[in-house]
N, C-alpha and C. Protein backbone atom coordinates (compact mmCIF):
# COMPACT_ATOMS: atom_id res chain seq x y z
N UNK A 1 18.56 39.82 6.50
CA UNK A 1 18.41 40.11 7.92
C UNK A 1 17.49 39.09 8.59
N UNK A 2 16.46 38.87 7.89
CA UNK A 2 15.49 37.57 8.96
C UNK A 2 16.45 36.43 8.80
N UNK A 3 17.02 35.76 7.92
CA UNK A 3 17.49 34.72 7.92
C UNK A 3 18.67 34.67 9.31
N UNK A 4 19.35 36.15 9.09
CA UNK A 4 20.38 35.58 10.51
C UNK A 4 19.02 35.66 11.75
N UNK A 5 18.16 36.49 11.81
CA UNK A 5 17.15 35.75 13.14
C UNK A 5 16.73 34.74 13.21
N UNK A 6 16.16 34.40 12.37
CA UNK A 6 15.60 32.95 12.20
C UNK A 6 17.23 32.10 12.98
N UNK A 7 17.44 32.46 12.15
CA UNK A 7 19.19 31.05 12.72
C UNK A 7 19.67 31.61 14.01
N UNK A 8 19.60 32.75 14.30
CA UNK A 8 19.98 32.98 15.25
C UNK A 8 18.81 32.88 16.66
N UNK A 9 17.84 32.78 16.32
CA UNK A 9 17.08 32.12 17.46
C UNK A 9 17.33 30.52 17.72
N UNK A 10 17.59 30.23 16.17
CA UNK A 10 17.82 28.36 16.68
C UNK A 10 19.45 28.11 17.25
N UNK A 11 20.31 28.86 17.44
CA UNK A 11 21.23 28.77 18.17
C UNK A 11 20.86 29.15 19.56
N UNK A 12 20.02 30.18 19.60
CA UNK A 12 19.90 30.37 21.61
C UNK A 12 19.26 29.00 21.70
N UNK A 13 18.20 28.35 21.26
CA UNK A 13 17.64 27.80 21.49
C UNK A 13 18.74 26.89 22.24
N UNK A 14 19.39 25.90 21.27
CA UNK A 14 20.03 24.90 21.76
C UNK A 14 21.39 25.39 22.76
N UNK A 15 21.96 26.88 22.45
CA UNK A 15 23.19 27.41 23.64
C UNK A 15 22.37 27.54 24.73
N UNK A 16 21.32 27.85 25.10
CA UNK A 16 20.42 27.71 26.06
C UNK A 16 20.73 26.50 26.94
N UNK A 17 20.32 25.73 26.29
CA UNK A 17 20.05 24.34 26.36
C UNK A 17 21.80 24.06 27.21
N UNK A 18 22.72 24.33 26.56
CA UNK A 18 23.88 23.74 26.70
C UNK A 18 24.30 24.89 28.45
N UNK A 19 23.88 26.05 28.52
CA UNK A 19 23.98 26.91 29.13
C UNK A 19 23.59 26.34 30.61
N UNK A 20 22.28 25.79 30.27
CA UNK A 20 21.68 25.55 31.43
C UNK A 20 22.47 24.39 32.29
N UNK A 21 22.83 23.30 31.24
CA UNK A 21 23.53 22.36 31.40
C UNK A 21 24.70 21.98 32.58
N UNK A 22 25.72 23.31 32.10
CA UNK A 22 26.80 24.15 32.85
C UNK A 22 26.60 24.52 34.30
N UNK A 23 24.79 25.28 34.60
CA UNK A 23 24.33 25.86 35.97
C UNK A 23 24.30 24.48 36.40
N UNK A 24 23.91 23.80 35.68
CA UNK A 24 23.42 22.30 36.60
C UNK A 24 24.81 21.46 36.97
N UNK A 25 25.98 21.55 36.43
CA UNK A 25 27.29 20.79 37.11
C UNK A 25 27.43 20.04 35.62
N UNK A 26 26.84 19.99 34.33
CA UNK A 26 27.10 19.62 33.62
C UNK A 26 27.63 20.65 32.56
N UNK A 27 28.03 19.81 31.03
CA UNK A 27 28.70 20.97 30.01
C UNK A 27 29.28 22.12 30.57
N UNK A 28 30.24 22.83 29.91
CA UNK A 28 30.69 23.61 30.29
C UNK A 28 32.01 23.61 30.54
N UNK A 29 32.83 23.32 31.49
CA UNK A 29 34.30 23.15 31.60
C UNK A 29 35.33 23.82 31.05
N UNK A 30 34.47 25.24 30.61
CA UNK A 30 36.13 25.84 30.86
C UNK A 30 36.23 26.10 28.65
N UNK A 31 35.77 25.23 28.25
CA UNK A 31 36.45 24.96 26.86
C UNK A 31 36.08 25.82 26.04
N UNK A 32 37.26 26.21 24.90
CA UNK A 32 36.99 27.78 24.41
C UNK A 32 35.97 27.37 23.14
N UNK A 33 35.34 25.77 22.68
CA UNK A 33 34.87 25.78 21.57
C UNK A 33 35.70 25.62 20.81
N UNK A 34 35.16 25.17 19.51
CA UNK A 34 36.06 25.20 17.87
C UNK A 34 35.14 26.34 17.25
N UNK A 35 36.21 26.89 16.60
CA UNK A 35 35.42 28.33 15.75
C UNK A 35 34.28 27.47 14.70
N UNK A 36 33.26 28.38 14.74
CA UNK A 36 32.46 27.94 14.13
C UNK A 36 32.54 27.68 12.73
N UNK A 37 33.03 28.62 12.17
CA UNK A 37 33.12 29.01 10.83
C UNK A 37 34.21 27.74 9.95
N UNK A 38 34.84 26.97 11.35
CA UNK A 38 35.80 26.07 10.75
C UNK A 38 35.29 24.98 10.81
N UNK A 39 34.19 24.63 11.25
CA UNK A 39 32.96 23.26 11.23
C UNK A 39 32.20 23.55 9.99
N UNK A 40 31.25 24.72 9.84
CA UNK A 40 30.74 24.89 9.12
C UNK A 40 31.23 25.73 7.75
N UNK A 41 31.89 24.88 7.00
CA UNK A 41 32.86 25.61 5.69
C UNK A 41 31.40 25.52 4.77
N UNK A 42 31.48 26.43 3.91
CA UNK A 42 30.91 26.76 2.19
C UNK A 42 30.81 25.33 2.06
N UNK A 43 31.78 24.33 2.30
CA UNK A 43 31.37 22.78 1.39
C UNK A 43 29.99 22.16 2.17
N UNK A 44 30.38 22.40 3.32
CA UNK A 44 29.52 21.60 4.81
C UNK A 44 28.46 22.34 4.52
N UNK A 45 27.93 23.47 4.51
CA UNK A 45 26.89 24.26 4.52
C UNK A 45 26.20 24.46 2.66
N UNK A 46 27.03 24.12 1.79
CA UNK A 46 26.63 24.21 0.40
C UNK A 46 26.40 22.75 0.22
N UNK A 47 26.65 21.34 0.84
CA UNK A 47 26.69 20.26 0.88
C UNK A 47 24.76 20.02 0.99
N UNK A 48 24.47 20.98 2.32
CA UNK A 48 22.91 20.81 2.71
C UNK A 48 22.00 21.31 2.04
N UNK A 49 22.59 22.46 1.31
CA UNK A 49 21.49 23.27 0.91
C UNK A 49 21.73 23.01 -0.78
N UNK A 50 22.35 22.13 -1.31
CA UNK A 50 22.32 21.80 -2.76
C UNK A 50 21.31 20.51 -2.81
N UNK A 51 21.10 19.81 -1.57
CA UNK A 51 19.89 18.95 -1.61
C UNK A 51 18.72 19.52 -1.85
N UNK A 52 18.88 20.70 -1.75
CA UNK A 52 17.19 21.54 -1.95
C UNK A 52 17.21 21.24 -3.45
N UNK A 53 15.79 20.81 -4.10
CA UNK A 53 15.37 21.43 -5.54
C UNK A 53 15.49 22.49 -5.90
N UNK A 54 16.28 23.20 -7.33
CA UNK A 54 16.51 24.14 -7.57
C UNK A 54 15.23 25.11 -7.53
N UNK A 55 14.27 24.77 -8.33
CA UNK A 55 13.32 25.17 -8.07
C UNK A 55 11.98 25.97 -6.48
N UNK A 56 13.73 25.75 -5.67
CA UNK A 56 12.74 25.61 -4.22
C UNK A 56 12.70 27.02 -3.19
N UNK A 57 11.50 27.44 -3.30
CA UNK A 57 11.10 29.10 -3.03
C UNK A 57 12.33 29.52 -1.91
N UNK A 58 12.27 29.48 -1.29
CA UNK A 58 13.14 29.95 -0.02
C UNK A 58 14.80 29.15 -0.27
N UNK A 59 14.91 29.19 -1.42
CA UNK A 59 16.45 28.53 -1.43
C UNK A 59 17.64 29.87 -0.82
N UNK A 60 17.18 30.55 -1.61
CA UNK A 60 18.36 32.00 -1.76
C UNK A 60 18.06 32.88 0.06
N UNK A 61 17.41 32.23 1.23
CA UNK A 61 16.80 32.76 2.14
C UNK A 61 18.12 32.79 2.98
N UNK A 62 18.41 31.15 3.15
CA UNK A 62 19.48 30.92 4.14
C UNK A 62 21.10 30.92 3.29
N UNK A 63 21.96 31.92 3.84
CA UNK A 63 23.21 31.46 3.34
C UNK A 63 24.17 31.31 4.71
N UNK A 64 25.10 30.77 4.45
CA UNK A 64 26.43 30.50 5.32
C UNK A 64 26.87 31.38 6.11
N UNK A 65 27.00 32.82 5.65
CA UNK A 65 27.07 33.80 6.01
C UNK A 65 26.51 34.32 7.44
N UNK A 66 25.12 34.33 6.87
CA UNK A 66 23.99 34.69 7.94
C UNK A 66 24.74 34.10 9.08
N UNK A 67 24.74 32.75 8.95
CA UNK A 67 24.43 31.82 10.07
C UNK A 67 25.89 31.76 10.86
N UNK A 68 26.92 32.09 10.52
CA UNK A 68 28.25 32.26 10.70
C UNK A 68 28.14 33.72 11.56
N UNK A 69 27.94 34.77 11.04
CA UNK A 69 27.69 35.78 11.70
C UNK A 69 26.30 36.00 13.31
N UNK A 70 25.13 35.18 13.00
CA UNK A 70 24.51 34.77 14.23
C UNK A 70 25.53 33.71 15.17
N UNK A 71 26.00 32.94 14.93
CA UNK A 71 26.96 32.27 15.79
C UNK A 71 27.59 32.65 16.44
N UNK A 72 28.33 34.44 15.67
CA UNK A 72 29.09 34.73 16.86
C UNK A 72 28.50 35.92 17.86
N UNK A 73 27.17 35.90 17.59
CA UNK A 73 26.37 36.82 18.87
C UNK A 73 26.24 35.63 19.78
N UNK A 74 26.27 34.29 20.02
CA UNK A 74 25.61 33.60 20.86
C UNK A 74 27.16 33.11 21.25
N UNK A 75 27.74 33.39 22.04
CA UNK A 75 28.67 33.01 22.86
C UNK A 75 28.63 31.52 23.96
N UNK A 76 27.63 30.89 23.87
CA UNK A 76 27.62 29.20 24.33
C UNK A 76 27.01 28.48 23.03
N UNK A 77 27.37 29.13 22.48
CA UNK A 77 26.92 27.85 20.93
C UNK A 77 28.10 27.39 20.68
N UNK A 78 28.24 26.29 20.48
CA UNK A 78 29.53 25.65 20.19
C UNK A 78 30.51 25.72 21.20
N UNK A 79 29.95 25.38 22.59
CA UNK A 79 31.60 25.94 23.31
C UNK A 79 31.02 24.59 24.47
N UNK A 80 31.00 23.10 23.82
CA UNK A 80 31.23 22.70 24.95
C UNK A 80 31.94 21.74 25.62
N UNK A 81 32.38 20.65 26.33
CA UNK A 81 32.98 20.34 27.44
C UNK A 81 34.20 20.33 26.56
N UNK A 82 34.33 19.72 24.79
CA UNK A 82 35.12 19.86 24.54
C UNK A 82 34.92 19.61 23.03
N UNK A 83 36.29 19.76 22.20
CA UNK A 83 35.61 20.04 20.54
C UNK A 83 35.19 19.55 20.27
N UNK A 84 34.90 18.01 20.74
CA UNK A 84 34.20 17.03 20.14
C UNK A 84 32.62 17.15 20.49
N UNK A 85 32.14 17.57 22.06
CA UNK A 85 31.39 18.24 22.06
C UNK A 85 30.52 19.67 21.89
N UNK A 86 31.38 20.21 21.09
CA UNK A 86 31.35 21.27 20.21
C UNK A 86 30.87 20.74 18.38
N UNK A 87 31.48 20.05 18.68
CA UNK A 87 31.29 19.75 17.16
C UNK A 87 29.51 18.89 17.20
N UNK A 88 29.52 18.17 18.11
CA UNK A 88 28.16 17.42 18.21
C UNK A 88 27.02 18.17 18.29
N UNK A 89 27.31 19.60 19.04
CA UNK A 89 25.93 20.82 19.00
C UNK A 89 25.80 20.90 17.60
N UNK A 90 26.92 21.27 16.76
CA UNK A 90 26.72 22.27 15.82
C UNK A 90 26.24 21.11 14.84
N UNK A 91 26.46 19.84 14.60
CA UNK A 91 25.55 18.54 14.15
C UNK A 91 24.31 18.79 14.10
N UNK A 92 24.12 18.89 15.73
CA UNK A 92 22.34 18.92 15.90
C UNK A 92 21.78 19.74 15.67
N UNK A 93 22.23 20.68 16.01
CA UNK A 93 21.36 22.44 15.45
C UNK A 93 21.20 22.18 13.42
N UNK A 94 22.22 21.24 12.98
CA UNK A 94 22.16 21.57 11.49
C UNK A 94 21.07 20.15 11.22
N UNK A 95 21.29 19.22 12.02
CA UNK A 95 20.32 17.77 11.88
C UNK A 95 18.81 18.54 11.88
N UNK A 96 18.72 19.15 12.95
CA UNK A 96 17.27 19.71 13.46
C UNK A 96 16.77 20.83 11.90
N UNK A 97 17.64 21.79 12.07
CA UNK A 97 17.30 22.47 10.54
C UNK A 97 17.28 22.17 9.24
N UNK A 98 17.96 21.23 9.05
CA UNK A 98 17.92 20.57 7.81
C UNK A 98 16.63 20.06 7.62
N UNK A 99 16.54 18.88 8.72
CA UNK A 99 15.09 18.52 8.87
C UNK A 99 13.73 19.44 8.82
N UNK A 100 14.04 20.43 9.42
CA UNK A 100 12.38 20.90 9.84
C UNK A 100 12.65 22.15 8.32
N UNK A 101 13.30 22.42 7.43
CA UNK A 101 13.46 23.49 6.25
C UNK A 101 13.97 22.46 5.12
N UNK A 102 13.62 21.37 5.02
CA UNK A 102 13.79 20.39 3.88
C UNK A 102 15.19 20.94 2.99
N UNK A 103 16.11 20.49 3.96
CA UNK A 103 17.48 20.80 2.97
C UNK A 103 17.86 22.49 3.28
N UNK A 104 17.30 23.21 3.74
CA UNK A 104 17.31 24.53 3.95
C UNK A 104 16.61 25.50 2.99
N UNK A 105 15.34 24.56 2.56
CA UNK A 105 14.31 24.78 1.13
C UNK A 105 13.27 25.59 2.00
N UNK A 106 12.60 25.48 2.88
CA UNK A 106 11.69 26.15 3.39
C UNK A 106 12.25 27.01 4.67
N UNK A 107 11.04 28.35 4.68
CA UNK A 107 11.47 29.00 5.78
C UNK A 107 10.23 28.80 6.73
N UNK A 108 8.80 28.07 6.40
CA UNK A 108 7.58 28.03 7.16
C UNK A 108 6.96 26.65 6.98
N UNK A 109 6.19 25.81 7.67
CA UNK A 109 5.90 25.06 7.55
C UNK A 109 4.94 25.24 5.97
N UNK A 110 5.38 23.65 5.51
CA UNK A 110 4.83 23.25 4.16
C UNK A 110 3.22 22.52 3.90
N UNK A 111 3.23 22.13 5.29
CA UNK A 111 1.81 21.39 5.31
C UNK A 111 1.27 22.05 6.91
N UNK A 112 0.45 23.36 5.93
CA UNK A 112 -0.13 24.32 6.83
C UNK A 112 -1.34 23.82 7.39
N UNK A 113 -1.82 22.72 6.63
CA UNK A 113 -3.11 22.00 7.21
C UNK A 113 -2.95 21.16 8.60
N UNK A 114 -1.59 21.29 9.34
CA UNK A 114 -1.53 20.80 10.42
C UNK A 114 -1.72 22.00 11.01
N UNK A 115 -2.51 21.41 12.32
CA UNK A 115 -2.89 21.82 13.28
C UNK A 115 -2.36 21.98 14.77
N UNK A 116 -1.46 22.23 15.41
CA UNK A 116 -1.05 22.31 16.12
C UNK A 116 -1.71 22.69 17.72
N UNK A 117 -2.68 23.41 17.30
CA UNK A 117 -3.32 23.78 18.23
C UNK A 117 -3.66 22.82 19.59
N UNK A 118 -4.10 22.48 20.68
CA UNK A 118 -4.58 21.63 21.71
C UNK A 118 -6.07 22.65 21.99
N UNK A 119 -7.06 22.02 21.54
CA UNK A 119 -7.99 22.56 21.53
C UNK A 119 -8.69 21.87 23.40
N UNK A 120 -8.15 20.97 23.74
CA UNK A 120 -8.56 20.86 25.17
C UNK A 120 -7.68 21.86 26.33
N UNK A 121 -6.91 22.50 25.74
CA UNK A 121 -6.11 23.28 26.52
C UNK A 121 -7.26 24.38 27.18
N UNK A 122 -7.35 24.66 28.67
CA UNK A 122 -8.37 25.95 29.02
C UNK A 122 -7.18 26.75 28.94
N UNK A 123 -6.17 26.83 29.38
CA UNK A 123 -5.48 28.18 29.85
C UNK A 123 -4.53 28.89 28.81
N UNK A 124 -4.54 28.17 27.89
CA UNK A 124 -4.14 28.63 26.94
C UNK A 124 -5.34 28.23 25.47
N UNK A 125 -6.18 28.57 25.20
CA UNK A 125 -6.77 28.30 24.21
C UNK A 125 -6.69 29.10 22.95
N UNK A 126 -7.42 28.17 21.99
CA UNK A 126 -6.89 28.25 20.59
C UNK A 126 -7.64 29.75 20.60
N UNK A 127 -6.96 30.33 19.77
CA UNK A 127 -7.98 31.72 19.08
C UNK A 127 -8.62 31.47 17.48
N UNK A 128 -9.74 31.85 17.75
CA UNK A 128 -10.49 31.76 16.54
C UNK A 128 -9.69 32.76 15.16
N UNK A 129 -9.83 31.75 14.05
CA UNK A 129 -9.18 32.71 12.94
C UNK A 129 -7.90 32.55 12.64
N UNK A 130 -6.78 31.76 13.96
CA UNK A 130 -5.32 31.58 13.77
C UNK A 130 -4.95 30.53 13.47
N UNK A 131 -3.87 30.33 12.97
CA UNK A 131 -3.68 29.27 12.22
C UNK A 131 -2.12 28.60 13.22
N UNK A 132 -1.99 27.41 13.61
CA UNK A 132 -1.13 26.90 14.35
C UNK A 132 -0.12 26.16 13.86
N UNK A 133 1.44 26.61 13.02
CA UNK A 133 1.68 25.51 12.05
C UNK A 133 3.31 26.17 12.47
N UNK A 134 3.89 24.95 12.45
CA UNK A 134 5.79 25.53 12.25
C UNK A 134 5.61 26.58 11.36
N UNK A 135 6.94 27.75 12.11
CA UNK A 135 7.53 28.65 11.73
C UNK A 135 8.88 28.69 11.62
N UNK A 136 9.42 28.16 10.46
CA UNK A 136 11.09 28.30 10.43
C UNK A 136 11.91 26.80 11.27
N UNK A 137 13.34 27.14 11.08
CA UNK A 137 14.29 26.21 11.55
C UNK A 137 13.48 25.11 12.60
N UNK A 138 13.36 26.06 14.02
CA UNK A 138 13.13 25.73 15.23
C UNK A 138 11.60 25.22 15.25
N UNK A 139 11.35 25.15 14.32
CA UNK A 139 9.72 24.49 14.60
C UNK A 139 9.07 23.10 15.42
N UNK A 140 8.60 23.07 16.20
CA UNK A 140 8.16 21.65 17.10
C UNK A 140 8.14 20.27 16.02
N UNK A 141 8.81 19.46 16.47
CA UNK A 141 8.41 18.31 15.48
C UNK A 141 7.11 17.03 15.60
């Protein structure tokens, strides 16, 4: 169950993105998308996550499944001007996660000793005691 949230927040993220696109006179057009599930096959999605070390804690976290089934709650993921731009979201959403979950090996950042925080920030300042570090897919790079 977290794994389809986790993935399924990094799809609003970027259908967001593509959503907004559409209000603005861009993306959008009408196009029904390519099914997801036919971009992302068992090979395409077992292709990324066999780069993980076997050994690697959060391997068994993310499966195909999950992320196939969050796809189809988000109704502008994958749907845009046309399959080819359909196919280029579902690239980046997997470029971006691959990257920030090393192969789909981690679910939290690995080098917790970063700091994220902006300690000159007034209006939002750091809280004492918390720790500021990627969480999952969608993590800031």
């Amino acid at each position: 169950m977290q794994a389809f949230l986790v993935l399924g927040l990094g799809i609003v993220i970027l259908s967001t993105a593509g959503s907004v696109a559409a209000q603005n006179g861009g993306g959008g057009g009408g196009n029904a998308g390519v099914p997801v599930d036919s971009v992302v096959t068992e090979q395409f999605f077992n292709g990324i996550k066999n780069k993980a070390p076997n050994n690697c804690v959060d391997k068994s976290f993310y499966t195909r499944q999950s992320f196939i089934n969050a796809a189809h709650f988000y109704s502008g993921f994958a749907k845009g001007r046309s399959n080819d731009d359909s196919k280029r979201e579902i690239a980046a959403f997997f470029a971006h996660i691959t990257h920030e979950t090393g192969d789909l090996c981690y679910t939290e950042e690995i080098n917790r000793a970063s700091d994220f925080c902006d300690r000159n920030n007034k209006q939002w300042p750091c809280q004492p005691g918390k720790a500021y570090f990627g969480r999952g897919p969608q993590a800031p790079n």
